[in-house]
N, C-alpha and C. Protein backbone atom coordinates (compact mmCIF):
# COMPACT_ATOMS: atom_id res chain seq x y z
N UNK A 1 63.76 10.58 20.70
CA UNK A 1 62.72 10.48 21.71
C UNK A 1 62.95 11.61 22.72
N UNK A 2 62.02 12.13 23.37
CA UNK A 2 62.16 13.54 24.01
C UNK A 2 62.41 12.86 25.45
N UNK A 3 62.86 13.70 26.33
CA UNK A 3 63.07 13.08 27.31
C UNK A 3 62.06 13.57 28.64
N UNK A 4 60.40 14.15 28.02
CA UNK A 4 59.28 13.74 28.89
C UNK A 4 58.63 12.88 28.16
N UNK A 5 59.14 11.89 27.20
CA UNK A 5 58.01 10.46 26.89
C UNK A 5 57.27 9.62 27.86
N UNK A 6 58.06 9.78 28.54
CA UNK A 6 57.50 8.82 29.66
C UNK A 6 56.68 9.14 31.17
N UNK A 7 57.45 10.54 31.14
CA UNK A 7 56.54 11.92 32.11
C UNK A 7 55.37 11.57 32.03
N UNK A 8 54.42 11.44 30.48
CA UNK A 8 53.32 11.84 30.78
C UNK A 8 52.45 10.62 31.05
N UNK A 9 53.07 9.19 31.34
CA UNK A 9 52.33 8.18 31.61
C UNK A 9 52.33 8.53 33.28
N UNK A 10 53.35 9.14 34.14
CA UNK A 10 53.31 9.25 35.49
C UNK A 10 51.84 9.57 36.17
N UNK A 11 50.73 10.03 35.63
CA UNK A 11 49.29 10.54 36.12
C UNK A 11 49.08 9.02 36.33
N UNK A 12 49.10 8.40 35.00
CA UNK A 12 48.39 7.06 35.04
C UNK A 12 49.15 6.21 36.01
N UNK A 13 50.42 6.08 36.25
CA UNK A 13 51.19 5.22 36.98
C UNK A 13 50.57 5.47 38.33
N UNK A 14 50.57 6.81 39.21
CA UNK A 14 50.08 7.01 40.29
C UNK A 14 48.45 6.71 40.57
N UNK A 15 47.92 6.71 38.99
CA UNK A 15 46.74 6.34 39.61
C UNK A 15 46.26 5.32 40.13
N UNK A 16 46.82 3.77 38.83
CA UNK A 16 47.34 2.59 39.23
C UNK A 16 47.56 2.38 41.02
N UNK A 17 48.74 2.95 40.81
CA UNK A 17 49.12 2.84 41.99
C UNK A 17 48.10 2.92 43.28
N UNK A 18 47.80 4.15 43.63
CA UNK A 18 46.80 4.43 44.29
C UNK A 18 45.41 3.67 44.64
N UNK A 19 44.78 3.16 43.33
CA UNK A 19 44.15 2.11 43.53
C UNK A 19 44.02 1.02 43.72
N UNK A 20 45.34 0.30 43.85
CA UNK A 20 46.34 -0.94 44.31
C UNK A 20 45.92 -0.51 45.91
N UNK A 21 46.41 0.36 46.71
CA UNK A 21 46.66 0.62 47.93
C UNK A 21 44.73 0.55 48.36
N UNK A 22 43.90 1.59 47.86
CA UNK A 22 42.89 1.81 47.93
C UNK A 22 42.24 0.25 48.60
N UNK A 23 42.51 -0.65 47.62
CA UNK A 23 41.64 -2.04 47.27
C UNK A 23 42.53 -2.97 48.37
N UNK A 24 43.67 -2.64 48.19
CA UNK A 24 44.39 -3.62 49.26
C UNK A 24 43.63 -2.86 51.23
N UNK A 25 43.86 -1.87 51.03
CA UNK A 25 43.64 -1.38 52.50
C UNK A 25 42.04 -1.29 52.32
N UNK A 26 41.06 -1.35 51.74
CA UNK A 26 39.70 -1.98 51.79
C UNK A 26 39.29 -3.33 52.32
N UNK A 27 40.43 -4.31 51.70
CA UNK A 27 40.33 -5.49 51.91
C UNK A 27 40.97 -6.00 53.37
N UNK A 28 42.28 -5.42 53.80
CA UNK A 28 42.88 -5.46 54.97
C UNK A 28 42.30 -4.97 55.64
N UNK A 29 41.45 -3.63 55.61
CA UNK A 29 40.64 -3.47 57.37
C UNK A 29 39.41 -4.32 57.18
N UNK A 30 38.68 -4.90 56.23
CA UNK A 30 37.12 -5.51 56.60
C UNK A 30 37.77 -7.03 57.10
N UNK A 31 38.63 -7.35 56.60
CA UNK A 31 39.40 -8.69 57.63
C UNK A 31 39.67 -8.25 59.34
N UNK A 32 40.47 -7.48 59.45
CA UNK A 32 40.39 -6.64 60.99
C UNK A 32 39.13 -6.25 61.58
N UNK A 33 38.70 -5.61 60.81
CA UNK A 33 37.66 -4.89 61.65
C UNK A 33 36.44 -5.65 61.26
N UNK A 34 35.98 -6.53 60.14
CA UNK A 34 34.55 -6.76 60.28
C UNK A 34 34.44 -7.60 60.85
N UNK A 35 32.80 -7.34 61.13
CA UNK A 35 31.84 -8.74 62.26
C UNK A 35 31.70 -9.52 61.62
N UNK A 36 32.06 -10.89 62.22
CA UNK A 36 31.92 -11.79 61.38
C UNK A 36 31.37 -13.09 63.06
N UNK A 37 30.09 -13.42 62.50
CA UNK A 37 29.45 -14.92 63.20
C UNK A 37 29.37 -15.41 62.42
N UNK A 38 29.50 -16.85 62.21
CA UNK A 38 29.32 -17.75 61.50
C UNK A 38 28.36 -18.46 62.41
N UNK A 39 27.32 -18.63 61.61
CA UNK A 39 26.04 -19.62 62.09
C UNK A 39 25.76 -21.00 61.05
N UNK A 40 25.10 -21.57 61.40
CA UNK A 40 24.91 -22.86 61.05
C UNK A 40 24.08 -22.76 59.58
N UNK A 41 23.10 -22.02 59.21
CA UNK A 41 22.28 -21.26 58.32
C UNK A 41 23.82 -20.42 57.79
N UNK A 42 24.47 -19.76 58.20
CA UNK A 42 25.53 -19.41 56.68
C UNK A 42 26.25 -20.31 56.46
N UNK A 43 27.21 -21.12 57.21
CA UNK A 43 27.57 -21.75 56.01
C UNK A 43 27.22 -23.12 55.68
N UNK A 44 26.08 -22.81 55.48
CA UNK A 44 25.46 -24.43 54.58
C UNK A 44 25.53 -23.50 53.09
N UNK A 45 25.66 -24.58 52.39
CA UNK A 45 25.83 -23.65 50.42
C UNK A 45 25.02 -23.06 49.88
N UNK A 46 23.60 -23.12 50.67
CA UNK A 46 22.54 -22.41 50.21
C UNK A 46 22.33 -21.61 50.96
N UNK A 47 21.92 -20.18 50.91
CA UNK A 47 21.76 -19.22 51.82
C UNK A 47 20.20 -18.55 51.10
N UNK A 48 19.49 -19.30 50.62
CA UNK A 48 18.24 -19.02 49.96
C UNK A 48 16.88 -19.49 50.91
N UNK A 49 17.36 -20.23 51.98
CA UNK A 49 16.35 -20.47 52.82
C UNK A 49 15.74 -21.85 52.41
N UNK A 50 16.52 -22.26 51.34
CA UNK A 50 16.13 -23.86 50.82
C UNK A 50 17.06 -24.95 51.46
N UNK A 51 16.65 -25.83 52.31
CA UNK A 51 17.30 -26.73 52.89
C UNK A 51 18.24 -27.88 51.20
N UNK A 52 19.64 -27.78 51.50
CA UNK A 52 20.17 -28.32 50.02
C UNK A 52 19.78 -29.83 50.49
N UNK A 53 18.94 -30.60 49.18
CA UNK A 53 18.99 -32.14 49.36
C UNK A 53 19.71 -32.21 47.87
N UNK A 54 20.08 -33.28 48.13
CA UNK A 54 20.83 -34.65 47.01
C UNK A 54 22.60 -33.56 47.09
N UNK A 55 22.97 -34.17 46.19
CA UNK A 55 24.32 -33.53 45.45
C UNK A 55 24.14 -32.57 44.44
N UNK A 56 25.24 -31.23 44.99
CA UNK A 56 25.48 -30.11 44.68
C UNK A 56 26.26 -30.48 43.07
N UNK A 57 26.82 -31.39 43.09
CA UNK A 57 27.26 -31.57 41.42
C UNK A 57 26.75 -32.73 40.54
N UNK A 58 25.07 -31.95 40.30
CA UNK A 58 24.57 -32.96 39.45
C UNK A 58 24.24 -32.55 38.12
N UNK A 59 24.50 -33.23 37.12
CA UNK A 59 24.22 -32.91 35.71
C UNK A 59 22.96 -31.95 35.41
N UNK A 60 23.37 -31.36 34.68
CA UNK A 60 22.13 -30.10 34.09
C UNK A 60 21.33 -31.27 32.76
N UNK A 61 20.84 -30.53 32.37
CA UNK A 61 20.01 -31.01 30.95
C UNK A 61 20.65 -30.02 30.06
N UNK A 62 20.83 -31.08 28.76
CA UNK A 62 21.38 -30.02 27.51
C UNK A 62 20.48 -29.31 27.59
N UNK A 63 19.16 -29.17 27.43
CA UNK A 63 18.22 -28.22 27.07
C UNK A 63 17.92 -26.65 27.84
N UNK A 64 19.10 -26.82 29.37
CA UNK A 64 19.37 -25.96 29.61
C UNK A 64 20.58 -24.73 28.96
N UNK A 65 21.11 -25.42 28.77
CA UNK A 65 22.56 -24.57 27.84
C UNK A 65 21.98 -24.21 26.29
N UNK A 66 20.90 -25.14 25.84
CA UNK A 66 20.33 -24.51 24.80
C UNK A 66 19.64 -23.25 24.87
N UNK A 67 18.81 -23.46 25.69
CA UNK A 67 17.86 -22.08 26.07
C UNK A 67 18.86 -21.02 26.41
N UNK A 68 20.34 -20.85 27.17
CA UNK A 68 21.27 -20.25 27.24
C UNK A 68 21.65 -19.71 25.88
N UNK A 69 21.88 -20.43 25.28
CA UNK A 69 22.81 -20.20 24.13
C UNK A 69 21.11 -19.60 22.53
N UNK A 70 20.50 -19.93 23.16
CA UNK A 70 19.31 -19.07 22.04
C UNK A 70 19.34 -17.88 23.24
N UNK A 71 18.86 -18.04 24.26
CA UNK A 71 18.84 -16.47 24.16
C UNK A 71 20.28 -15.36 24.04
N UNK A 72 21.32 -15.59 24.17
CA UNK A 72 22.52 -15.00 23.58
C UNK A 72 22.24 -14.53 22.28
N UNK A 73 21.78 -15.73 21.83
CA UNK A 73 21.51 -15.57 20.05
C UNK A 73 20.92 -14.28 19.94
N UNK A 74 19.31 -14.17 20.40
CA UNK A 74 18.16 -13.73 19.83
C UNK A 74 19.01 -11.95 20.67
N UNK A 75 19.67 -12.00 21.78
CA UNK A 75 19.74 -10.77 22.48
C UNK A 75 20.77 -10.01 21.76
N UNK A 76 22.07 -10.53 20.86
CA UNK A 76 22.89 -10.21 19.68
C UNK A 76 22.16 -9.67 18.96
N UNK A 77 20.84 -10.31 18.26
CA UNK A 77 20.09 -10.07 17.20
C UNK A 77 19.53 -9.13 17.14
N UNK A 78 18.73 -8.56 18.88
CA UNK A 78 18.77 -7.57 18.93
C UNK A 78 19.03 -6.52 19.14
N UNK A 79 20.69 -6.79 19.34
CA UNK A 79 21.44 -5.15 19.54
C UNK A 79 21.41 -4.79 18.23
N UNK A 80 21.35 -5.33 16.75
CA UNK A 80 21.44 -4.80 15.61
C UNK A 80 20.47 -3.50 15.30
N UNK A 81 19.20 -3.52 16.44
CA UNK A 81 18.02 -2.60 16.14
C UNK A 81 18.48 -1.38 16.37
N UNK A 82 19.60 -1.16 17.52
CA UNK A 82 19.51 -0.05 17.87
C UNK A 82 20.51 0.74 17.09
N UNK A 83 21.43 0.43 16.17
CA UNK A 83 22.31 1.21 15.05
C UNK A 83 21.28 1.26 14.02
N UNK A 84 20.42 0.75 13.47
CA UNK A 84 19.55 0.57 12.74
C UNK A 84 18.55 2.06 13.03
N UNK A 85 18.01 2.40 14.77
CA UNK A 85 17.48 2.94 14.58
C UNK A 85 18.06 4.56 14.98
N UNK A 86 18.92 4.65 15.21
CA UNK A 86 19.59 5.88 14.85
C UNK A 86 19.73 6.75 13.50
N UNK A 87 20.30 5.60 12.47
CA UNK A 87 20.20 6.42 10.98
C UNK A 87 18.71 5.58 10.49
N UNK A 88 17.98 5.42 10.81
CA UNK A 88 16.61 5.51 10.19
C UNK A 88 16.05 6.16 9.10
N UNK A 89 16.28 7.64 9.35
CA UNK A 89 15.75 8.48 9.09
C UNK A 89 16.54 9.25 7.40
N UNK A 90 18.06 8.83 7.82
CA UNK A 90 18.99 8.90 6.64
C UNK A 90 18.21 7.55 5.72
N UNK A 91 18.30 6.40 6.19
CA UNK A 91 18.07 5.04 5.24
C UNK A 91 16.31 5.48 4.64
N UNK A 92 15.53 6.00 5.08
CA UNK A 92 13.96 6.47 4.51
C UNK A 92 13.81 5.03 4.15
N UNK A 93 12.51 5.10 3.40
CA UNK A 93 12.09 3.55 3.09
C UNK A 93 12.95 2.09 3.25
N UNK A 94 13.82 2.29 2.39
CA UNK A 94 14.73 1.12 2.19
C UNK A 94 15.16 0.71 3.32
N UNK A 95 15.73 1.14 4.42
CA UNK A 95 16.17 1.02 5.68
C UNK A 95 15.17 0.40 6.44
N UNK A 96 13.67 0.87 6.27
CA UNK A 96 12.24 0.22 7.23
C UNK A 96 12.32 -0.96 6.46
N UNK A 97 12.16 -1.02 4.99
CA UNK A 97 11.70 -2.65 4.48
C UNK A 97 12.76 -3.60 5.29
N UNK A 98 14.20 -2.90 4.65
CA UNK A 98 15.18 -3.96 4.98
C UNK A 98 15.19 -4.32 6.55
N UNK A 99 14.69 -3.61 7.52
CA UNK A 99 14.62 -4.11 8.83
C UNK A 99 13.63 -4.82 8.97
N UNK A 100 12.09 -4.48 8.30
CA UNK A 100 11.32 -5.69 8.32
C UNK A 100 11.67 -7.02 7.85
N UNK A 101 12.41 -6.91 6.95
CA UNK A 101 12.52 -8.39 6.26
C UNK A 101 13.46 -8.83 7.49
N UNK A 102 14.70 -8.01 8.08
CA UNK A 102 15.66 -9.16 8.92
C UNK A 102 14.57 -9.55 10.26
N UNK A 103 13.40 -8.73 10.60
CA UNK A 103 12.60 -9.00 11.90
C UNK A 103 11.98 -10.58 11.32
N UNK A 104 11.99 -9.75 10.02
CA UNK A 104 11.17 -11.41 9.89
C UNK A 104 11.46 -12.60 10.02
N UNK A 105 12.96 -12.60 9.38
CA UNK A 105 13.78 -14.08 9.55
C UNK A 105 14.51 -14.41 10.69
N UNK A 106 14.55 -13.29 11.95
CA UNK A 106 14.09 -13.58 13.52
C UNK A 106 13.31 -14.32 14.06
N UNK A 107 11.93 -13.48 13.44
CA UNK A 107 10.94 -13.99 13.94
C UNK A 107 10.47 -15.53 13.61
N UNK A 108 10.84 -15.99 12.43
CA UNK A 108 10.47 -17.29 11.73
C UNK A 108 11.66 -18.16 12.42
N UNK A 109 13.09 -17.62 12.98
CA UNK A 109 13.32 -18.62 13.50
C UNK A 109 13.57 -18.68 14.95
N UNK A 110 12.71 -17.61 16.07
CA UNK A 110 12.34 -18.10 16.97
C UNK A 110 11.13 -18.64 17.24
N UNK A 111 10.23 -18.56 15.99
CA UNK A 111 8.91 -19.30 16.32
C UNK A 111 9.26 -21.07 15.81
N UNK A 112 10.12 -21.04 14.93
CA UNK A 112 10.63 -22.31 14.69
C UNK A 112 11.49 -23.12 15.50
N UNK A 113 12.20 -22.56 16.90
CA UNK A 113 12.66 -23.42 17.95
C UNK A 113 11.33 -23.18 18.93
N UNK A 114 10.72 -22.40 19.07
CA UNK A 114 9.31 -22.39 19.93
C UNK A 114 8.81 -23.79 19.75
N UNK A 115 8.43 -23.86 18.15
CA UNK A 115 7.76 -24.98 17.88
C UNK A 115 8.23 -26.73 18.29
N UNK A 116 9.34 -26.50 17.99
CA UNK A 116 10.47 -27.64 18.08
C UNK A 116 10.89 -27.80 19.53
N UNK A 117 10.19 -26.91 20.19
CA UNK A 117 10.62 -27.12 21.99
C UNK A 117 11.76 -26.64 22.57
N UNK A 118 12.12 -26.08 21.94
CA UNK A 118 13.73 -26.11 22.23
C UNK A 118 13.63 -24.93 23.64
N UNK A 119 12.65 -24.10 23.56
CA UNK A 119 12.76 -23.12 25.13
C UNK A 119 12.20 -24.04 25.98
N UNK A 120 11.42 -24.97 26.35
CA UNK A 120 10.63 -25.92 27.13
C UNK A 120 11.97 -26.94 27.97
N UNK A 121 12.75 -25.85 28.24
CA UNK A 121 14.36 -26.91 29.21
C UNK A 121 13.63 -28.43 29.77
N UNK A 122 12.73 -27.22 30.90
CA UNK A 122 12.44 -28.24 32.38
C UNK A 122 11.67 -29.36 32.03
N UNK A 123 10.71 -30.05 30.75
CA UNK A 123 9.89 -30.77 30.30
C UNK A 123 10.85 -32.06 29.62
N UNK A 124 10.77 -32.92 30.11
CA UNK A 124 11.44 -34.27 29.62
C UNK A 124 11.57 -34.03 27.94
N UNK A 125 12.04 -35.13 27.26
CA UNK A 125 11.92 -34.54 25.76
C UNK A 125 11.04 -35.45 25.14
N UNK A 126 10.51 -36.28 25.69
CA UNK A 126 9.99 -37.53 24.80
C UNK A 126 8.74 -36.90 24.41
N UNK A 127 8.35 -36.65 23.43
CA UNK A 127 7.46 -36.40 22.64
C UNK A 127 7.34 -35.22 22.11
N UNK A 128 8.17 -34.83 21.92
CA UNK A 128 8.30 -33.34 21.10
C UNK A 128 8.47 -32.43 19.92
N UNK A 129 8.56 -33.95 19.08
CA UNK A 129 9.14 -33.56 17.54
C UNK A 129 10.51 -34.34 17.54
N UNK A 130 11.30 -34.67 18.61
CA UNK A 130 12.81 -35.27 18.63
C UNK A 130 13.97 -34.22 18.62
N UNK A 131 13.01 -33.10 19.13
CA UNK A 131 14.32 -32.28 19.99
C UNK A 131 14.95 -32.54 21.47
């Protein structure tokens, strides 16, 4: 082992470093030096101008974490377009069909939770198909 192996991590060590101090002495003068009033309007938990009624820890609806968790889905689904459309032009035909066909079985199965309600969170569920 040579004996600058470790020399050349020293850029990175100081930079580390440096930005340790940076973030600490950012944080230590806005404690010193900033204005700070506290009014009756900040600290209530809402600062949206909505007076908070009932309790702050009340159950969601599954149908919220669903609509969460499809659109994750569908927004994955569509990062695939954009490697797709870079070599396009290498793939010629075969590359357009084969992207139509995967748009398609997208498309058939976000029109198939459309149908089934599954984006409709805020709407009670009773009558919907039994989603």
């Amino acid at each position: 082992m040579p004996d600058n192996y470790f020399a050349r991590y020293l850029p990175l060590l100081i930079h580390f470093l440096l930005a340790c101090v940076v973030a600490s002495a950012l944080v230590v003068l806005s404690q010193i030096i900033g204005y700070r009033k506290p009014t009756r309007a900040k600290l209530s938990p809402y600062e949206c101008g909505m007076i908070p009624v009932g309790d702050a820890r009340q159950r969601f609806s599954v149908k919220f974490y669903l609509v969460a968790m499809l659109f994750i889905l569908f927004d994955v689904e569509a990062v695939f377009l954009y490697p797709w459309a870079v070599v396009l032009r290498r793939l010629k035909m075969f590359g357009f069909w084969e992207m139509l066909v995967y748009i398609g079985i997208v498309l058939v199965g976000f029109f198939y939770i459309w149908k089934k309600g599954a984006l409709d969170w805020n709407e009670p569920a009773a009558g919907r198909g039994g989603m």
